[in-house]
Structures are given as structure tokens and as C-alpha cells.
C-alpha atoms as a PDB file:
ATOM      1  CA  UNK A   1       0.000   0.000   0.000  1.00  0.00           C
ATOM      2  CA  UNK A   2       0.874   3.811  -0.450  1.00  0.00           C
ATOM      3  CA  UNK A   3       1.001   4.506   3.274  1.00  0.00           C
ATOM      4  CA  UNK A   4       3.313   1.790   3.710  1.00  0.00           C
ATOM      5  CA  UNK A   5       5.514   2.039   1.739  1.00  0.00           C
ATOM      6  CA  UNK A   6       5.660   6.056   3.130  1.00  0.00           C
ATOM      7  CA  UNK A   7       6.175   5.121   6.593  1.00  0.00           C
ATOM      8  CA  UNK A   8       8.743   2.368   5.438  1.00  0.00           C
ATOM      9  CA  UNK A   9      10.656   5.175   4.033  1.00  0.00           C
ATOM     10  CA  UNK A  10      10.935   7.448   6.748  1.00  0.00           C
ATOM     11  CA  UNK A  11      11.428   4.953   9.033  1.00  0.00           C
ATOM     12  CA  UNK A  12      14.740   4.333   7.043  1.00  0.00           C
ATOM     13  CA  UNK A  13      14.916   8.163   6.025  1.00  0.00           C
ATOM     14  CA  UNK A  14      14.617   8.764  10.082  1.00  0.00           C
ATOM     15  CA  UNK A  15      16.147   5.470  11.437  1.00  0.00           C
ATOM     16  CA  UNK A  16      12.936   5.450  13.909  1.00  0.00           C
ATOM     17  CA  UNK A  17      10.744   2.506  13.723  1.00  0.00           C
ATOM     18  CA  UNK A  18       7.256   3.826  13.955  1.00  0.00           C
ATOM     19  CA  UNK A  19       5.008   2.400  16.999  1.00  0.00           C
ATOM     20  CA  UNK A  20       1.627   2.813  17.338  1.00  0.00           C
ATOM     21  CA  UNK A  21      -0.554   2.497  20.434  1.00  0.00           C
ATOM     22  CA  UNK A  22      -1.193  -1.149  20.411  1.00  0.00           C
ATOM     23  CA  UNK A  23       2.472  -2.217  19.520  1.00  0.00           C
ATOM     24  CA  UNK A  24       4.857  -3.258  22.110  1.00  0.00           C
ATOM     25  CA  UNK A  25       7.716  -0.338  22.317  1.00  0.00           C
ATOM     26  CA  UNK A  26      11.158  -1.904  21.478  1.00  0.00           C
ATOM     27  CA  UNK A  27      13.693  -1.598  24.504  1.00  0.00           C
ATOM     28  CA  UNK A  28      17.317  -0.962  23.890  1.00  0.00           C
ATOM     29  CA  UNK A  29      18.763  -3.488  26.157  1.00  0.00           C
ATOM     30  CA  UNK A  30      19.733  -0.995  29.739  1.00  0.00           C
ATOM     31  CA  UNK A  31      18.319   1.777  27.981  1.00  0.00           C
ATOM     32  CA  UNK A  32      16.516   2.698  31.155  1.00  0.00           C
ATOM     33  CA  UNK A  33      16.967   1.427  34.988  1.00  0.00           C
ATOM     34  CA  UNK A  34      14.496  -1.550  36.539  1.00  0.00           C
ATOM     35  CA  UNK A  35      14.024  -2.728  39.251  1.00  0.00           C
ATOM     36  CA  UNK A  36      15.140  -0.076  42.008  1.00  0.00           C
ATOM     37  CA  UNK A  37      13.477   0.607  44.869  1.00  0.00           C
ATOM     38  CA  UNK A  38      10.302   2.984  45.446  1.00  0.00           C
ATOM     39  CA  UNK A  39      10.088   5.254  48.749  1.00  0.00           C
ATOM     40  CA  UNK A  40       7.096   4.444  50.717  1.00  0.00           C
ATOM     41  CA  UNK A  41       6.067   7.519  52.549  1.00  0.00           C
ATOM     42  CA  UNK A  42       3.195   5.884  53.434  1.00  0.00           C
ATOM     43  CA  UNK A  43      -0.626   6.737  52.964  1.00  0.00           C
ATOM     44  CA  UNK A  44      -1.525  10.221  51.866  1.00  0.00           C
ATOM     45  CA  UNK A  45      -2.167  12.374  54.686  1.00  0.00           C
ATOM     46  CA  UNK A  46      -5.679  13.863  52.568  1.00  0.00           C
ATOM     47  CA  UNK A  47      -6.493  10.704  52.505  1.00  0.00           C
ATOM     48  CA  UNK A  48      -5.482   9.840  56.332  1.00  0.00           C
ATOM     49  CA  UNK A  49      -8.274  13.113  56.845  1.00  0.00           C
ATOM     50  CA  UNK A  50     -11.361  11.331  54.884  1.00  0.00           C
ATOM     51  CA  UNK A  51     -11.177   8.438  56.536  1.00  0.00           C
ATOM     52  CA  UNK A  52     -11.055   9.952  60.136  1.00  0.00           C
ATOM     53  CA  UNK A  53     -13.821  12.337  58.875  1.00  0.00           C
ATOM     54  CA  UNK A  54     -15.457   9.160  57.659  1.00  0.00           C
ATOM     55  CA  UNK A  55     -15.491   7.457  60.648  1.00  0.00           C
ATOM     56  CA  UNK A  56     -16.761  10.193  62.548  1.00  0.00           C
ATOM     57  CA  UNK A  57     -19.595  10.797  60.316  1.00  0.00           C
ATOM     58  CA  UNK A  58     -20.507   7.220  60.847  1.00  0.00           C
ATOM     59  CA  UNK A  59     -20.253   7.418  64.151  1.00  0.00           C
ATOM     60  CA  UNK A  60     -22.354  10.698  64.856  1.00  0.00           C
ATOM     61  CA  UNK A  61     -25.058   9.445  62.278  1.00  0.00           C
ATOM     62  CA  UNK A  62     -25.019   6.067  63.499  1.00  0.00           C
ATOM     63  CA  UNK A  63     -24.691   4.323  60.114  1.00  0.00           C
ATOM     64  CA  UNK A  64     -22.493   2.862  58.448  1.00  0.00           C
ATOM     65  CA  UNK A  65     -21.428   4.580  54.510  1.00  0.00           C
ATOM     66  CA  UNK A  66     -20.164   2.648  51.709  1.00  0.00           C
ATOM     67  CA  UNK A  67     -20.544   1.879  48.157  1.00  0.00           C
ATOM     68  CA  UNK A  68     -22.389  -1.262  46.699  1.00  0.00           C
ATOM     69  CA  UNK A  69     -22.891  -1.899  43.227  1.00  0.00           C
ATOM     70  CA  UNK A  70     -26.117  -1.912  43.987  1.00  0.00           C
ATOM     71  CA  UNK A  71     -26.417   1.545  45.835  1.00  0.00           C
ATOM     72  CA  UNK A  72     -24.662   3.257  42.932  1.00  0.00           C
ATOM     73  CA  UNK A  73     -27.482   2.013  40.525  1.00  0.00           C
ATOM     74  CA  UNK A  74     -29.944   2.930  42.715  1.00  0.00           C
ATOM     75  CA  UNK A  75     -28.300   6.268  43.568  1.00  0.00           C
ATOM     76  CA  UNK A  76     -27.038   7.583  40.172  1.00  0.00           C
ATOM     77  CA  UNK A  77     -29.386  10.091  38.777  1.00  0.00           C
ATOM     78  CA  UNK A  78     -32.107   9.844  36.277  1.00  0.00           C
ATOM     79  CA  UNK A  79     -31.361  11.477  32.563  1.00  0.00           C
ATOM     80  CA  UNK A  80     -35.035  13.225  33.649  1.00  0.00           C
ATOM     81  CA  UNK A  81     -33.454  14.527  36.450  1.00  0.00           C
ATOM     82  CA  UNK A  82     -30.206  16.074  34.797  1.00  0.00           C
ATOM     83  CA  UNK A  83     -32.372  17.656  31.817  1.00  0.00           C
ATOM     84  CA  UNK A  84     -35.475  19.701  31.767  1.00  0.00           C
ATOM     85  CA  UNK A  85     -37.288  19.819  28.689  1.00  0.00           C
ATOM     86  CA  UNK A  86     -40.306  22.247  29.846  1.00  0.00           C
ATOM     87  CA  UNK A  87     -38.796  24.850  26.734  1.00  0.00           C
ATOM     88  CA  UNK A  88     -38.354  24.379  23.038  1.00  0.00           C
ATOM     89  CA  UNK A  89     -34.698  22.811  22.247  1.00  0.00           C
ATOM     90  CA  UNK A  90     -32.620  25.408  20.559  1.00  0.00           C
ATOM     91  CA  UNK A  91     -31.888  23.888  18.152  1.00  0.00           C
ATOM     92  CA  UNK A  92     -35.309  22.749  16.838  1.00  0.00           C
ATOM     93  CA  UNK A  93     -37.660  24.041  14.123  1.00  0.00           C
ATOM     94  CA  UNK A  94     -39.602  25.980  15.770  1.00  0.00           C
ATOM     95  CA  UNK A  95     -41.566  27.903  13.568  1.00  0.00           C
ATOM     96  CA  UNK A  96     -43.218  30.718  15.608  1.00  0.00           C
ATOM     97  CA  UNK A  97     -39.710  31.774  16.635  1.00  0.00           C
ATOM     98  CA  UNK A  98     -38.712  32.977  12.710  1.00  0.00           C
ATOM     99  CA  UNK A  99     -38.930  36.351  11.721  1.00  0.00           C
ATOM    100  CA  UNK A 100     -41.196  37.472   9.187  1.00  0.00           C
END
């Protein structure tokens, strides 16, 4: 094809092989280091915060919060909730809005 033969050429022109998304990137062999250690600083102090200020809510409120698979679908909001459709959609044909 046209567009392969075009990116086989600048690959050679460039001496860059071309990856896309999907392709597995081609290492040089100790082209960057592996295998070293990570810091661990431990959890995230925000998130140290929530779950104190979680736990208090629960216990002020006496009940227990947390996410089900079943209370996000029963929780997550209608499409009739998010819209109102009590007006004319701009973008309509509305006929009595045209000027004569």
C-alpha cells in the first residue's frame, strides 16, 4: 500500500521505527533502569483526613457509609433529572420563533 511504503521510508529516512498504540515499544537493552526501589512515605495524609472524617460521620449518624454496586445504581441520577425539557430545544424548528 501507499502509506506503507511512506512510513517504510521514513522509518529508514529517520532510522525510527514507527510504533503505534497497540504495539509493544522496542527496549534498547539498559536503555533505562528496573528494578530499584520505590520510597514508601506511606498513605496520603488527605487521605489519612477522609477516613477519620469518615469514621466520625458514621459514628455521629449512626450508620455505616459505603458503596455497593447496587447503591450506585440505585443512587445515580435519572437522565429526567439532569435535563429539563419544559422549553423548546434550541436547536429545533420551531416555527413561531422565525422572523417574518
Amino acid at each position: 500500500m501507499y502509506t506503507d511504503n511512506n512510513i517504510k521510508t521514513t522509518e529508514k529516512k529517520l532510522n525510527h521505527k514507527l510504533n503505534f498504540f497497540n504495539d509493544p515499544v522496542p527496549l534498547k537493552e539498559d536503555s533505562h533502569p528496573v528494578n530499584y526501589k520505590v520510597a514508601d512515605f506511606g498513605m496520603d495524609p488527605d487521605i489519612i483526613t477522609s477516613l477519620s472524617n469518615m469514621g466520625q460521620a458514621e459514628s455521629s449518624l449512626n450508620h455505616k457509609l459505603g458503596v455497593t454496586k447496587d447503591s450506585v445504581y440505585e443512587n445515580a441520577p435519572q437522565w429526567s433529572d439532569l435535563v429539563s425539557l419544559d422549553r423548546e430545544p434550541l436547536l429545533s424548528r420551531n416555527r413561531s420563533l422565525e422572523l417574518h
